[in-house]
C-alpha atoms as a PDB file:
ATOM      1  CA  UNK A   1      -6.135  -2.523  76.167  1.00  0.00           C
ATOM      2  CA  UNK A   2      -4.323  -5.453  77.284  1.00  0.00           C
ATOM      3  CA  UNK A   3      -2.566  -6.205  81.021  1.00  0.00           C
ATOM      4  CA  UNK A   4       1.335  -5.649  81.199  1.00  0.00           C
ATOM      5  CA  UNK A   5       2.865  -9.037  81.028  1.00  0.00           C
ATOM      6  CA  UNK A   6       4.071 -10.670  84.682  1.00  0.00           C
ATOM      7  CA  UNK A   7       7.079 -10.385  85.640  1.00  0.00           C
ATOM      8  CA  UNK A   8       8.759 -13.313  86.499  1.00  0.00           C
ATOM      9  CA  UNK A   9       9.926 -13.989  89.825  1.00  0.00           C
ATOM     10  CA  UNK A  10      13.483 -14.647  90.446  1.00  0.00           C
ATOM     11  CA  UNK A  11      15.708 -15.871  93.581  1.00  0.00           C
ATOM     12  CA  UNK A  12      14.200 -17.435  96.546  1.00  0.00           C
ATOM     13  CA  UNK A  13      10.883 -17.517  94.981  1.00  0.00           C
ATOM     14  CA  UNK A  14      11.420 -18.961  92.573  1.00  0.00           C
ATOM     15  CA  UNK A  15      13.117 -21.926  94.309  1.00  0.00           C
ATOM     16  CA  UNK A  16       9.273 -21.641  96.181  1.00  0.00           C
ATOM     17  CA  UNK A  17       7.034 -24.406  95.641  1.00  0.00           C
ATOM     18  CA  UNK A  18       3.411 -23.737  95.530  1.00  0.00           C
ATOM     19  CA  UNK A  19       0.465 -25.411  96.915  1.00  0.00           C
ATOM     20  CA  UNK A  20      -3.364 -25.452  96.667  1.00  0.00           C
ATOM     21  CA  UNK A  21      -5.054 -21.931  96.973  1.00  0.00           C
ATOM     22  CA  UNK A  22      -8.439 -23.826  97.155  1.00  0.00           C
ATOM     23  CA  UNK A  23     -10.739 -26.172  95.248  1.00  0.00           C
ATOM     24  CA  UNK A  24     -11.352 -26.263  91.790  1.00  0.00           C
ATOM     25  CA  UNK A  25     -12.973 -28.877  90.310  1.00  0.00           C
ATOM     26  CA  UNK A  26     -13.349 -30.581  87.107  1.00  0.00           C
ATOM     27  CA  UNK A  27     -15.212 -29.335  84.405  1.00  0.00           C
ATOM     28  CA  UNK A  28     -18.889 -30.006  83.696  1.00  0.00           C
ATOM     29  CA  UNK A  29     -18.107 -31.059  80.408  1.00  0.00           C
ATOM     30  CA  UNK A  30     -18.312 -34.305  78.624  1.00  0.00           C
ATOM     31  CA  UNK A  31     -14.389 -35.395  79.576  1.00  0.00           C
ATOM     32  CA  UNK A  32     -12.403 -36.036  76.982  1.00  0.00           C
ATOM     33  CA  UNK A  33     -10.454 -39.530  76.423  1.00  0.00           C
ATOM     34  CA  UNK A  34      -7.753 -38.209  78.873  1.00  0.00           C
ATOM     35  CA  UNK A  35      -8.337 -38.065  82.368  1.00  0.00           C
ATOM     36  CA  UNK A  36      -9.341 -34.639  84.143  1.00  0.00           C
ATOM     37  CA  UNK A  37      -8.194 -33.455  87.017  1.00  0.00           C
ATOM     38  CA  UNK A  38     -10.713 -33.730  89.682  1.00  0.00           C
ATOM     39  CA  UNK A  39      -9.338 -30.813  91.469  1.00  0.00           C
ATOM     40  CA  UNK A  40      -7.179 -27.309  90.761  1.00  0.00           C
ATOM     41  CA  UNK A  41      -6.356 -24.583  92.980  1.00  0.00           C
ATOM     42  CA  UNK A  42      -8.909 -21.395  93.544  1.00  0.00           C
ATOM     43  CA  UNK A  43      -7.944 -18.456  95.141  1.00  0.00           C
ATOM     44  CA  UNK A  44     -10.896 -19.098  97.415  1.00  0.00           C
ATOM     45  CA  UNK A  45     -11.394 -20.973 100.302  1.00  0.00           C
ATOM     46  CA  UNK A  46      -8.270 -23.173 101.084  1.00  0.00           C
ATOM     47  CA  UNK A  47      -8.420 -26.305 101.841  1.00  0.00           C
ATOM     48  CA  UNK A  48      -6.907 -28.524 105.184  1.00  0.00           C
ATOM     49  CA  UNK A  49      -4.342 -30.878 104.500  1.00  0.00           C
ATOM     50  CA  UNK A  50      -3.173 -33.401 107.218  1.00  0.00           C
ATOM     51  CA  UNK A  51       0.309 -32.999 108.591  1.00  0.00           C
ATOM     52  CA  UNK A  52       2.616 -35.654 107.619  1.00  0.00           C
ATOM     53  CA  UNK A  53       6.160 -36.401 108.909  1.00  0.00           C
ATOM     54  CA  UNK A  54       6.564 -38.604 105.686  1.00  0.00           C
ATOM     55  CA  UNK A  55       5.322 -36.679 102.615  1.00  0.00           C
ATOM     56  CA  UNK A  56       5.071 -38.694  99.352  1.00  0.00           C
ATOM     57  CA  UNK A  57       7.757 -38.462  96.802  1.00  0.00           C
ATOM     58  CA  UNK A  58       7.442 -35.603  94.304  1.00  0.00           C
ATOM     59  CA  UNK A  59       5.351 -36.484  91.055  1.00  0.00           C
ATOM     60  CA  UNK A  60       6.998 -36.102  87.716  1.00  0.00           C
ATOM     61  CA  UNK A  61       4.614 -35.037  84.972  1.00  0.00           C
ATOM     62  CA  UNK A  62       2.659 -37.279  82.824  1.00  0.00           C
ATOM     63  CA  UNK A  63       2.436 -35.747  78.867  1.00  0.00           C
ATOM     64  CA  UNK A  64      -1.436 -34.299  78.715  1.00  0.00           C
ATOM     65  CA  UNK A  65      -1.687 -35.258  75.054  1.00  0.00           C
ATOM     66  CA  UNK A  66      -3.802 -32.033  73.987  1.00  0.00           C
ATOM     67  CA  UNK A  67      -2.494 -29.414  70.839  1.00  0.00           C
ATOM     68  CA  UNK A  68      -1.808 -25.882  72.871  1.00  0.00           C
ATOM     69  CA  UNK A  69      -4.348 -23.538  72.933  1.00  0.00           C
ATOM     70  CA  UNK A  70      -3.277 -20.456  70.422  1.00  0.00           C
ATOM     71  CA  UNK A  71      -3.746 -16.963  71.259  1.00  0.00           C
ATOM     72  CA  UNK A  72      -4.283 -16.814  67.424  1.00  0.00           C
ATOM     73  CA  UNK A  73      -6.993 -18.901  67.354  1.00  0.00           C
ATOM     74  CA  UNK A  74      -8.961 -17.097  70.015  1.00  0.00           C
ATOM     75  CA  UNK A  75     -12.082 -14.731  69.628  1.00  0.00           C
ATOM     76  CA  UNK A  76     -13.374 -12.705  72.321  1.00  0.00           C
ATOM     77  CA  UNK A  77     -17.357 -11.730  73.097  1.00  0.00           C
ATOM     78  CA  UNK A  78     -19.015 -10.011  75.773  1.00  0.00           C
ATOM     79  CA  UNK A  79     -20.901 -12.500  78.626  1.00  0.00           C
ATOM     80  CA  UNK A  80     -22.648 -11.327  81.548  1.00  0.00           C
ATOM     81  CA  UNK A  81     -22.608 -13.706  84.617  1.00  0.00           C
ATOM     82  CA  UNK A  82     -24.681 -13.518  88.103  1.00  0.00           C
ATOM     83  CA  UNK A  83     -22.666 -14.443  90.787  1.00  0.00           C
ATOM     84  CA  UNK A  84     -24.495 -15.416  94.170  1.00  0.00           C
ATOM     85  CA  UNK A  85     -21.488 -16.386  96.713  1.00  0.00           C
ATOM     86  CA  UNK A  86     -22.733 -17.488 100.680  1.00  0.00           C
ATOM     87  CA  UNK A  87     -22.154 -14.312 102.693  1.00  0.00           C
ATOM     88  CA  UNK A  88     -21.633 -11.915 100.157  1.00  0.00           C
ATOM     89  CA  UNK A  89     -24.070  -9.696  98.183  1.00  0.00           C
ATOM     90  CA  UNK A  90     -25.193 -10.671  94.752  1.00  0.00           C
ATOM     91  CA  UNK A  91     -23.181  -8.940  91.587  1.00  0.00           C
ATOM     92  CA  UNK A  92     -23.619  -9.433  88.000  1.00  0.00           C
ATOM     93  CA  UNK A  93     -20.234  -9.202  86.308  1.00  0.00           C
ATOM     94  CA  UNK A  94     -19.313  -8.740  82.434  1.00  0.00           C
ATOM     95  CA  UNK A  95     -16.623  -9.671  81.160  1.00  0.00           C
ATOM     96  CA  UNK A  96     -14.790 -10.663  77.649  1.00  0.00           C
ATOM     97  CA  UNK A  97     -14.319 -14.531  77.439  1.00  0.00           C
ATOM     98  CA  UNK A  98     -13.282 -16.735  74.773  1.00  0.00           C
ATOM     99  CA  UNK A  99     -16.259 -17.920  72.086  1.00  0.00           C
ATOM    100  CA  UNK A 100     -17.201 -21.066  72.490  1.00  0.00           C
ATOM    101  CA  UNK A 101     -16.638 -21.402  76.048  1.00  0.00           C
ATOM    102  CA  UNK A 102     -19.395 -22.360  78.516  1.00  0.00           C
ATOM    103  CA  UNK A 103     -20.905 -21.066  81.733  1.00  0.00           C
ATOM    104  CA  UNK A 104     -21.518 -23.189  84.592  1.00  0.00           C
ATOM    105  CA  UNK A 105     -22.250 -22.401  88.237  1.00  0.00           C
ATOM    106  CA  UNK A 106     -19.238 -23.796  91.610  1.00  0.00           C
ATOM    107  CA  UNK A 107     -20.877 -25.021  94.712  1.00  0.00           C
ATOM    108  CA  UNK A 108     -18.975 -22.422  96.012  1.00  0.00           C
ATOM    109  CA  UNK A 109     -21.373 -19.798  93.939  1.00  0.00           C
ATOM    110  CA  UNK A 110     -18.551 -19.028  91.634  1.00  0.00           C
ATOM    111  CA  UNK A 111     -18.298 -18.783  88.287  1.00  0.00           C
ATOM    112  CA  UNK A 112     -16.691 -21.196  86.205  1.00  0.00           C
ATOM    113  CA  UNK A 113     -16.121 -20.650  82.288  1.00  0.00           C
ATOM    114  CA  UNK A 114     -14.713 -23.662  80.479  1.00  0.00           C
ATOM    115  CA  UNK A 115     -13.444 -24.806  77.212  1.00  0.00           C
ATOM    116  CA  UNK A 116     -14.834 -26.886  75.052  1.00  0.00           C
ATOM    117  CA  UNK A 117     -12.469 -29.575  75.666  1.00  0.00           C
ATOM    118  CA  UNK A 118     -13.244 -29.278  79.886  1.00  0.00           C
ATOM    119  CA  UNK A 119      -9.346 -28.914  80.627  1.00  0.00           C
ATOM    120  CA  UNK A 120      -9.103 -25.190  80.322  1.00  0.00           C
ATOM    121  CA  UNK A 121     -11.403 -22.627  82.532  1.00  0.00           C
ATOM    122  CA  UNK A 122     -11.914 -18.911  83.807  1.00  0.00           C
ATOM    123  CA  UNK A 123     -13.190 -18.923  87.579  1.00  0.00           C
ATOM    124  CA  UNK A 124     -14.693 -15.807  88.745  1.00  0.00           C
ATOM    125  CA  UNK A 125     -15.665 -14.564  92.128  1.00  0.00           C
ATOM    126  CA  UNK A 126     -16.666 -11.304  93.672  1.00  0.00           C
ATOM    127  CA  UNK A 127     -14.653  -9.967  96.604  1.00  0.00           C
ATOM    128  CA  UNK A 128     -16.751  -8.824  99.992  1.00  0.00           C
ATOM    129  CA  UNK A 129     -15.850  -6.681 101.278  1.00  0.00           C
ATOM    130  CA  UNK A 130     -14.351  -4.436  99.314  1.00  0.00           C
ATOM    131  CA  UNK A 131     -11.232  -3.168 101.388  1.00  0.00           C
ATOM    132  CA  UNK A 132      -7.876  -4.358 100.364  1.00  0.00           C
ATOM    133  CA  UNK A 133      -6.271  -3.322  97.391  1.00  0.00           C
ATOM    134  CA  UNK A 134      -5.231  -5.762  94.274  1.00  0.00           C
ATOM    135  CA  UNK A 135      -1.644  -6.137  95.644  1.00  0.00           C
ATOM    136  CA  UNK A 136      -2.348  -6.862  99.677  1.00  0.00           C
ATOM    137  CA  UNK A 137      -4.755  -9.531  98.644  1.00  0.00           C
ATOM    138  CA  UNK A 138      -2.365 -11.205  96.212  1.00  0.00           C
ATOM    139  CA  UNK A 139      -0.102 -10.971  99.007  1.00  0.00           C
ATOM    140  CA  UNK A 140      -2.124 -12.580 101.092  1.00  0.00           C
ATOM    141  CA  UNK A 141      -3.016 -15.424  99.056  1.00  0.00           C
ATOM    142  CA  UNK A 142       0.811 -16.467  98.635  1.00  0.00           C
ATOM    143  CA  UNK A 143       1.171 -17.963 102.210  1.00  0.00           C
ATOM    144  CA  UNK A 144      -2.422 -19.831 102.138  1.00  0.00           C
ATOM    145  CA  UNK A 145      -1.037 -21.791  99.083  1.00  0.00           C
ATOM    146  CA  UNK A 146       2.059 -22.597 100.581  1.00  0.00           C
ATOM    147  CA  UNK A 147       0.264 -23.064 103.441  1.00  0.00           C
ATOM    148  CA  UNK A 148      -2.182 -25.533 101.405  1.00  0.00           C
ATOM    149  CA  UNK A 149       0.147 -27.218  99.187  1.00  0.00           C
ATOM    150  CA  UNK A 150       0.745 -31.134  99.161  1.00  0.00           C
ATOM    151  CA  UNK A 151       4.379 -31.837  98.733  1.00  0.00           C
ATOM    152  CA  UNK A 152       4.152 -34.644  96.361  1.00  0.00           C
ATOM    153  CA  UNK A 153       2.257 -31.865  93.674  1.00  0.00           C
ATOM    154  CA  UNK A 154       5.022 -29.951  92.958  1.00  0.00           C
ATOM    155  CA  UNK A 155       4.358 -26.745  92.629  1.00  0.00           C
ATOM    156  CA  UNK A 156       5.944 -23.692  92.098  1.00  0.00           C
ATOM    157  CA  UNK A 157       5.830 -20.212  92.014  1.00  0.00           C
ATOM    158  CA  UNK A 158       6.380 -19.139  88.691  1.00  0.00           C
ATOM    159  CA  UNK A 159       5.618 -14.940  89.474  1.00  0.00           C
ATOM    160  CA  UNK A 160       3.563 -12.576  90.579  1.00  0.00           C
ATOM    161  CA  UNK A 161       3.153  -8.476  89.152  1.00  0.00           C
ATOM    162  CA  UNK A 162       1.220  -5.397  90.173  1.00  0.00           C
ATOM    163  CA  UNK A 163       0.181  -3.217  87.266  1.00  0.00           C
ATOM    164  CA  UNK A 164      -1.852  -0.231  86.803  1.00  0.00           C
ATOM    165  CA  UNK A 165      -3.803  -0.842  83.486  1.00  0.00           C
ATOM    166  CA  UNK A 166      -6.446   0.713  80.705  1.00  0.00           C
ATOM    167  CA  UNK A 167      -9.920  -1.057  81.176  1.00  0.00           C
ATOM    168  CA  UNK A 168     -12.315  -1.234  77.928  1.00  0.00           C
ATOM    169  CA  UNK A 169     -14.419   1.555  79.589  1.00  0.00           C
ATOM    170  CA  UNK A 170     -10.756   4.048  78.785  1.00  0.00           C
ATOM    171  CA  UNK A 171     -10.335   3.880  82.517  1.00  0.00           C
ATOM    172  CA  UNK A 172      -7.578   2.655  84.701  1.00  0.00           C
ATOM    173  CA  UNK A 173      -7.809  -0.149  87.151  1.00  0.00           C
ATOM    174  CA  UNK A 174      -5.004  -1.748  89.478  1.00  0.00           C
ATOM    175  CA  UNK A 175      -4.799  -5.605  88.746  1.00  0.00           C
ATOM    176  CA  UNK A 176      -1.812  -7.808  90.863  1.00  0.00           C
ATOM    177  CA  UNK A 177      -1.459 -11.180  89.530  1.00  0.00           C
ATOM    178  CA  UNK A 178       0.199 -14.605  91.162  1.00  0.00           C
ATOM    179  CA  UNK A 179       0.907 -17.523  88.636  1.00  0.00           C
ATOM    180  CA  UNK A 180       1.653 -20.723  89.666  1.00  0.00           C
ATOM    181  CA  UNK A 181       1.998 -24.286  88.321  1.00  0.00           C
ATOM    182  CA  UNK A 182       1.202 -27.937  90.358  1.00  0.00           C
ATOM    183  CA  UNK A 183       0.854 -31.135  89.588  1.00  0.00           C
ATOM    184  CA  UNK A 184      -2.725 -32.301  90.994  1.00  0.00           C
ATOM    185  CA  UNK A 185      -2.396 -35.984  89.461  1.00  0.00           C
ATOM    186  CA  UNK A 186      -1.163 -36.643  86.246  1.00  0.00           C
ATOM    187  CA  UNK A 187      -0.151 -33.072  84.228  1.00  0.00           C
ATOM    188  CA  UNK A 188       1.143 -30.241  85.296  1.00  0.00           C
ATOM    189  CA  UNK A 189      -1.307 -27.155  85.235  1.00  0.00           C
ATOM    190  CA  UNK A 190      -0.437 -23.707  85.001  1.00  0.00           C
ATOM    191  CA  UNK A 191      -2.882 -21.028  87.179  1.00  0.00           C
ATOM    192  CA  UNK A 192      -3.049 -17.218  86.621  1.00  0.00           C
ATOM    193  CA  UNK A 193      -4.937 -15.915  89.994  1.00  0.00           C
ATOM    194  CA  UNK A 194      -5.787 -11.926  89.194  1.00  0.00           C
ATOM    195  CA  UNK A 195      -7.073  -9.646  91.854  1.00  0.00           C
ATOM    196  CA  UNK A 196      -8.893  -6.757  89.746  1.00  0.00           C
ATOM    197  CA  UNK A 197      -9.703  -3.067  90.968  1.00  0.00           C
ATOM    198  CA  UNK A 198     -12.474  -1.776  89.104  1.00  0.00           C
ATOM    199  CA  UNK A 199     -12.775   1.423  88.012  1.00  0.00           C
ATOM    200  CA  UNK A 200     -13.924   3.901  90.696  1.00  0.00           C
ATOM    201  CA  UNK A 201     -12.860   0.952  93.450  1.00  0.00           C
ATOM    202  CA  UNK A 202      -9.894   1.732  95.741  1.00  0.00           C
ATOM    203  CA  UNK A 203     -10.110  -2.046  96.581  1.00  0.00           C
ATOM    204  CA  UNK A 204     -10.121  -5.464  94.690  1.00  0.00           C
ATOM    205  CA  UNK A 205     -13.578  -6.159  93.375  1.00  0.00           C
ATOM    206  CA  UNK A 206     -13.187  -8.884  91.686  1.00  0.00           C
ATOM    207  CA  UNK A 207     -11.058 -12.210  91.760  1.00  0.00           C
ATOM    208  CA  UNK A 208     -10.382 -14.932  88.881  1.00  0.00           C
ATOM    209  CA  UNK A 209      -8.014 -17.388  88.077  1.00  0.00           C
ATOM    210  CA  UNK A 210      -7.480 -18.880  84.385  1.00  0.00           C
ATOM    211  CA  UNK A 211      -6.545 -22.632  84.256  1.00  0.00           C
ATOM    212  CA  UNK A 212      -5.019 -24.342  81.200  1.00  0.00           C
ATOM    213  CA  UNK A 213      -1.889 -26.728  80.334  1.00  0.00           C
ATOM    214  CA  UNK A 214       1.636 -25.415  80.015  1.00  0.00           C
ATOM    215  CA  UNK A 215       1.578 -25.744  76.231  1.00  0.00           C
ATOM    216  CA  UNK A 216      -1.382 -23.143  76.153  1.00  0.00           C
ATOM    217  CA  UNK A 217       0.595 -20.119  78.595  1.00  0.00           C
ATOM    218  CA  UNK A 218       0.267 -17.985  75.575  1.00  0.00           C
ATOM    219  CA  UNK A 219      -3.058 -18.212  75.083  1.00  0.00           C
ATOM    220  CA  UNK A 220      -3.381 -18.240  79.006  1.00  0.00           C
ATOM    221  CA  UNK A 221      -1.671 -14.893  78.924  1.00  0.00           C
ATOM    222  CA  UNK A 222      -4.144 -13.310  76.381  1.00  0.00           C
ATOM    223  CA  UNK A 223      -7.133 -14.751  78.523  1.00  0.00           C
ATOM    224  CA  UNK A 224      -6.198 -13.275  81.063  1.00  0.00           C
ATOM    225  CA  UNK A 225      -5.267 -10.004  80.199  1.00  0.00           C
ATOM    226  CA  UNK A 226      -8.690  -9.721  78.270  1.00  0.00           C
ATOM    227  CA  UNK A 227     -10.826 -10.312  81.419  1.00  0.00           C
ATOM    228  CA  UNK A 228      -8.569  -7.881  83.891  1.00  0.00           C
ATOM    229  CA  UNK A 229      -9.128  -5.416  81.183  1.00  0.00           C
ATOM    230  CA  UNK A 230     -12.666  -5.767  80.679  1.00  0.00           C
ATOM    231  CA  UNK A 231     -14.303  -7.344  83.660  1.00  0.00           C
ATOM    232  CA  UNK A 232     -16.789  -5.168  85.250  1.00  0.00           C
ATOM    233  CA  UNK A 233     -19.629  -5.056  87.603  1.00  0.00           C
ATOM    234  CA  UNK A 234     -23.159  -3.945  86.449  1.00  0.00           C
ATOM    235  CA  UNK A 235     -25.759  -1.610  88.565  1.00  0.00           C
END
C-alpha cells in the first residue's frame, strides 16, 4: 500500500532555505552528455563548511535537459541489499526498487541504487541504534542541513510529514519524511529523506533518501512511497 502524500510546509518554513544533510556523490554510471553533480545531500554524516562573512551570490538554475521520469513508466521488483556501515552491525535489507536500476556500494557503506541515466538514485542506510522514532530523527536532521547548507545553493524546504502506513507484509509502520530541493552546481535537485519504522520496531530502522530532477517529483513520489512501504530487514 502506498505512503500518504507529504504535506507541504507552509509559513516560515517555507521561506527556510535548506542546506547539505551530507554527501552524496555522483553516480557510478557511465555519465551522460550533461554534467553530474559530483555531490547531493545524505541524511548521513554532514559535512563542515567554512564560515564566511561574504557568502557567494545565490545560483539560479541551469535547465538539466533530461525528459521527466514517469510514474507510468515505472515497474517495481524485489532486491535484497547487504549493508555493512563503520560502527554499526551488518543488515540485509529488501526492498521494492525500480527495474532497471543498479546497485552499487558508498564509501560510507551505504547503499546507493541508481538509474540508468546516473542522475536519479535511492540511498539506503541502516539506523544504529535503534532508539528514536521516525519523527524525532527527521526532526533532528532539519537543523544539521541548515546547519550544513552553502548559501549560494539555494535550497529550500519544500515539507516534511509523519504518517502511520500499511507495509507489504499487511502491517503498519511509522515513516516521517523531509523533502528538500538545492542547487549543488548547475540544476536544481529535489531530495525525499524517509526515516522508516519497521514493523515490530518502536524506533527508525531504516533511513533513505530518493534523488531525481524536479521534472521527475511524480515519479519521485511513487519511489518513494514504494520503498517506505516495502523496505524491510531480513533475519
Amino acid at each position: 500500500m502506498r505512503v500518504k502524500r507529504v504535506v507541504l510546509v507552509g509559513g516560515l518554513l517555507l521561506a527556510t532555505v535548506l542546506g547539505v544533510a551530507g554527501g552524496y556523490y555522483a553516480g557510478e554510471l557511465t555519465k551522460p552528455p550533461h554534467p553530474v553533480s559530483s555531490g547531493l545531500p545524505a541524511p548521513l554524516g554532514g559535512v563542515t563548511i567554512s564560515p564566511s562573512t561574504t557568502p557567494l551570490p545565490r545560483k539560479t538554475p541551469k535547465d538539466n535537459g533530461y525528459e521527466a521520469l514517469l510514474p507510468e513508466d515505472l515497474k517495481f521488483h524485489w532486491q535484497t541489499y547487504d549493508v555493512e556501515m563503520p560502527d554499526k552491525p551488518p543488515a540485509r535489507l529488501r526492498m521494492r526498487v525500480p527495474v532497471g536500476w543498479k546497485e552499487s556500494v558508498t564509501n560510507k557503506g551505504e547503499i546507493k541504487v541508481i538509474d540508468p541515466e546516473g542522475v536519479r538514485w535511492i540511498r539506503l542506510a541502516t539506523v544504529y541504534p535503534v532508539k528514536q522514532s521516525p519523527k524525532l530523527r527527521r526532526d533532528q536532521l532539519v537543523p544539521s542541513v541548515q546547519a550544513n547548507v552553502s548559501y549560494e545553493d539555494t535550497l529550500k524546504l519544500l515539507g516534511q510529514s509523519d504518517d502511520t502506513v500499511t507495509g507489504t507484509d499487511g502491517q503498519s509502520r511509522r515513516v516521517s519524511v523531509l523533502r528538500y530541493s538545492y542547487i549543488p552546481e548547475e540544476w536544481t535537485r529535489n531530495v525525499i529523506v524517509q526515516y522508516v519504522a519497521t514493523s515490530g520496531q518502536a524506533g527508525a530502522n531504516v533511513e533513505m533518501s530518493i534523488t531525481g530532477l524536479p521534472q521527475d517529483q511524480k515519479a519521485l513520489d511513487r519511489i518513494a512511497e514504494e520503498a517506505a512501504a516495502s523496505v524491510r530487514p531480513l533475519d
